[in-house]
Protein backbone atom coordinates (compact mmCIF):
# COMPACT_ATOMS: atom_id res chain seq x y z
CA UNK A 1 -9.85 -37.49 44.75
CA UNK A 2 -8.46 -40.29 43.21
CA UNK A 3 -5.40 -40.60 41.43
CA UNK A 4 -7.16 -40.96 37.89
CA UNK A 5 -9.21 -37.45 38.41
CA UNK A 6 -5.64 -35.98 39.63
CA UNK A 7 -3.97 -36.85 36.49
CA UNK A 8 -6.92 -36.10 34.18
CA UNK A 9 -7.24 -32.86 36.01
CA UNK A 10 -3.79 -31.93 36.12
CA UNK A 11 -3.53 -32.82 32.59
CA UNK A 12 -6.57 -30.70 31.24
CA UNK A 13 -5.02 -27.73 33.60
CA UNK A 14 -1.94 -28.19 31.59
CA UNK A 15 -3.03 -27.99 28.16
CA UNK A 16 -5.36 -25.21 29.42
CA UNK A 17 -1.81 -23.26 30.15
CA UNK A 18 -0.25 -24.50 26.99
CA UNK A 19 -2.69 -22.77 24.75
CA UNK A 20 -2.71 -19.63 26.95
CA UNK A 21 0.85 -19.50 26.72
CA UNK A 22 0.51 -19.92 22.63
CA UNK A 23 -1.69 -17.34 22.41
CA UNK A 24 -0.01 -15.01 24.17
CA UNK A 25 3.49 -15.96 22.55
CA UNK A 26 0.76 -15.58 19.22
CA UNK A 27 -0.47 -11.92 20.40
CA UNK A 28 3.16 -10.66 20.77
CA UNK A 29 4.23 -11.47 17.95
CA UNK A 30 1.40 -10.09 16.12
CA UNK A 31 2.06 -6.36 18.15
CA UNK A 32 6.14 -6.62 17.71
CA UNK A 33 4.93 -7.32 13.84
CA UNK A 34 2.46 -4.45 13.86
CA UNK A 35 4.95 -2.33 15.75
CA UNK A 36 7.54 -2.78 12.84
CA UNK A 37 5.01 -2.38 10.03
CA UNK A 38 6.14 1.64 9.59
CA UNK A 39 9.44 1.40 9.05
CA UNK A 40 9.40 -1.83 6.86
CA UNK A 41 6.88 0.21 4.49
CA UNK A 42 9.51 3.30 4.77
CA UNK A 43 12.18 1.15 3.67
CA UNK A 44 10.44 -0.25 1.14
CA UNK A 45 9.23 3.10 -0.01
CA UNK A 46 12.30 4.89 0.15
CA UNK A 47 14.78 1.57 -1.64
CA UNK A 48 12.23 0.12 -3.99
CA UNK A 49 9.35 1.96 -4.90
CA UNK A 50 10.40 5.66 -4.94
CA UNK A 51 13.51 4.82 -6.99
CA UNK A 52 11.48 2.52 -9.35
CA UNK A 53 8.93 5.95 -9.50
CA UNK A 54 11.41 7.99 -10.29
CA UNK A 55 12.71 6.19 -13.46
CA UNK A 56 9.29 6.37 -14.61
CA UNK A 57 8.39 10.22 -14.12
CA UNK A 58 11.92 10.67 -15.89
CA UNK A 59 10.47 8.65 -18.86
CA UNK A 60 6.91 10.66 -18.89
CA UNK A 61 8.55 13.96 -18.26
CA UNK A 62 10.52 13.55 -21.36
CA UNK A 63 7.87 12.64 -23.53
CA UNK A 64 6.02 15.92 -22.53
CA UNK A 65 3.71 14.73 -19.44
CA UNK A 66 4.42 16.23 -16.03
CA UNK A 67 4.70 13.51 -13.86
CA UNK A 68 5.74 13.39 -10.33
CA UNK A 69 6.44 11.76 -6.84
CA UNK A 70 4.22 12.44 -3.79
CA UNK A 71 4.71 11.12 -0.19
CA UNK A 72 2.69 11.34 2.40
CA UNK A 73 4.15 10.32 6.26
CA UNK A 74 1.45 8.71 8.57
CA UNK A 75 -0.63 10.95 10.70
CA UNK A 76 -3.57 11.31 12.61
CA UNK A 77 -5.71 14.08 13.41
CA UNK A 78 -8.22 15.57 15.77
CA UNK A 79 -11.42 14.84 14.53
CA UNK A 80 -10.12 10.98 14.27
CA UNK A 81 -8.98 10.78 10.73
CA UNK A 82 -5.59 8.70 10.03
CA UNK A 83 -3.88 9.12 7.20
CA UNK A 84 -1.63 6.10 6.15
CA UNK A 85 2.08 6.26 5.10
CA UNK A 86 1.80 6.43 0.97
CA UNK A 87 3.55 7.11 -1.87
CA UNK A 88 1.90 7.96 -5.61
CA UNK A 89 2.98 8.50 -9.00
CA UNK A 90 0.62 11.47 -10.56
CA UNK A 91 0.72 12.61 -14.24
CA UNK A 92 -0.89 14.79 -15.90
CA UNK A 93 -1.48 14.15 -19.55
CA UNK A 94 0.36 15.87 -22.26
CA UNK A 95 -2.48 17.32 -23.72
CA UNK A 96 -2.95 18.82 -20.24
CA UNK A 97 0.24 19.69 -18.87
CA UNK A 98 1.34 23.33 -18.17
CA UNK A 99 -2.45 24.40 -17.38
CA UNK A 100 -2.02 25.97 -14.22
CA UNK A 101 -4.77 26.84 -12.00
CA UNK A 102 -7.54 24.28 -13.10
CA UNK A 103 -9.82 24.00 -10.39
CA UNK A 104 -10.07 20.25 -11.42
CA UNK A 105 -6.51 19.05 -13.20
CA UNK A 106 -6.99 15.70 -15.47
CA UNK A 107 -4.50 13.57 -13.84
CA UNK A 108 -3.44 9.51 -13.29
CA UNK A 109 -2.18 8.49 -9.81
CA UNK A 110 -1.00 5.41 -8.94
CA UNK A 111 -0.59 5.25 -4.87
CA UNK A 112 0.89 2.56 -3.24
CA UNK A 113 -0.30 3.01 0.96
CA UNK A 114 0.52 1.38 3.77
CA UNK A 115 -2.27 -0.41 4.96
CA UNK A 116 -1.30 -0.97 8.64
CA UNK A 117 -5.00 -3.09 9.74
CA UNK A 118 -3.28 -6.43 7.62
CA UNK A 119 0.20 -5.18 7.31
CA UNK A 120 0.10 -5.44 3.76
CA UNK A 121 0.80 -3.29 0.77
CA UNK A 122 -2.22 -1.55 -1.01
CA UNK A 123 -2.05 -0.57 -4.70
CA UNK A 124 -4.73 2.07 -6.37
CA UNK A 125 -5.16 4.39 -9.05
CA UNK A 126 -7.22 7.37 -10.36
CA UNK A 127 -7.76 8.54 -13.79
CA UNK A 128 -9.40 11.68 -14.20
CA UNK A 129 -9.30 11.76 -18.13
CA UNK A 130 -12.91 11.32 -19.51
CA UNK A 131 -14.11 9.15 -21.73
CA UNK A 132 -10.93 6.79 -21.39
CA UNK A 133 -11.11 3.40 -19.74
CA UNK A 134 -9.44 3.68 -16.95
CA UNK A 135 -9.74 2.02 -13.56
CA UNK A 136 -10.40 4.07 -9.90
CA UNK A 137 -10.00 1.91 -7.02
CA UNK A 138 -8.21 -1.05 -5.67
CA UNK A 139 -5.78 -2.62 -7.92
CA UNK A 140 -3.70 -5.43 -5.63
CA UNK A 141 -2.55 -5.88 -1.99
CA UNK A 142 1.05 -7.56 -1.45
CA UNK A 143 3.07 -8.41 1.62
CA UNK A 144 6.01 -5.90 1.75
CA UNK A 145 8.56 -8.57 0.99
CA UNK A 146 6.24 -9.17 -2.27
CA UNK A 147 6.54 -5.30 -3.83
CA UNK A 148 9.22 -5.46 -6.35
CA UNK A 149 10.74 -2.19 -8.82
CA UNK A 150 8.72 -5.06 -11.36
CA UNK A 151 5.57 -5.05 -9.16
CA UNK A 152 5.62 -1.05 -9.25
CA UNK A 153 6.22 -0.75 -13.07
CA UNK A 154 3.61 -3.39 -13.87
CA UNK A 155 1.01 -1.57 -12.15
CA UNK A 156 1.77 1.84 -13.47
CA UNK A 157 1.77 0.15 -17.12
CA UNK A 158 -1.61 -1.27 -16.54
CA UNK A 159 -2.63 2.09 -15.46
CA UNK A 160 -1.40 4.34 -18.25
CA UNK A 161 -2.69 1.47 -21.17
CA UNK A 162 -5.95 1.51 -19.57
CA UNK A 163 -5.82 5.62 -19.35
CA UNK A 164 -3.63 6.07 -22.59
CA UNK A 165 -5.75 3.41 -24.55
CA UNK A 166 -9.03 5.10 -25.08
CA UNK A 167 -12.50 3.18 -25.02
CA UNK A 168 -11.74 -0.32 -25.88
């Protein structure tokens, strides 16, 4: 082989390695990122959201609503399910509160999960009030550095406006 095919060769051998060795410093990075997903959403959950959900159900409980904090801790069980890490805001309505055993409460939730596929932050809500225009579903999806105690509030404001408001 001549010298010109060596050097081609060696050099197309060479990049070959180079991009193996990017994706693999690429693929670790992505697991060591996916590995510390948990406990970034835990911290998050436990320093910005839960405290920012607190202030709140102090503010609805006052006014008469019975509002709380739920959490839920990943898990998995053994028909397949997995349940992501979580955290939600649920009210009951005033007009509701204090009716205990309702086989179907009227209630608001606002959940912030951990969706661990993208690493990212997923915000929904439920309004069980009829005949009011709120939203069910998806409401955003933020990077954990992006969820701020401002994020939280303005998504729980949209919620109870759009619940609170009536028809519009």
């Amino acid at each position: 082989m001549n010298c010109d095919a060596k050097s081609q060769l060696k050099k197309i051998i060479g990049d070959y390695d180079d991009k193996l060795a990017e994706a693999e410093r690429i693929d670790k990075a992505n697991r060591e990122a996916q590995a510390a997903f948990p406990a970034r959403f835990a911290t998050l959950r436990s320093s910005i959201i839960q405290p920012a959900l607190a202030e709140i159900v102090e503010m609805l409980n006052e006014r008469g609503h019975e509002a709380s904090v739920r959490e839920q801790e990943e898990s998995s069980s053994a028909v397949g399910g997995v349940k992501s890490a979580a955290i939600a805001l649920r009210i009951v309505p005033k007009p509701f509160a204090g009716r205990t055993g309702e086989a179907n409460p009227i209630t608001i939730e606002v959940t912030f999960t951990a969706n661990r596929n993208g690493r990212k932050v997923t915000v929904s809500s439920t309004n069980t009030m009829i005949g009011h225009a709120g939203n069910v579903g998806k409401r955003g999806e933020y990077e954990v550095d992006a969820v701020t105690a401002d994020v939280v509030a303005t998504h729980v404001i949209q919620t109870l406006g759009e619940a609170f408001g009536g028809p519009r």
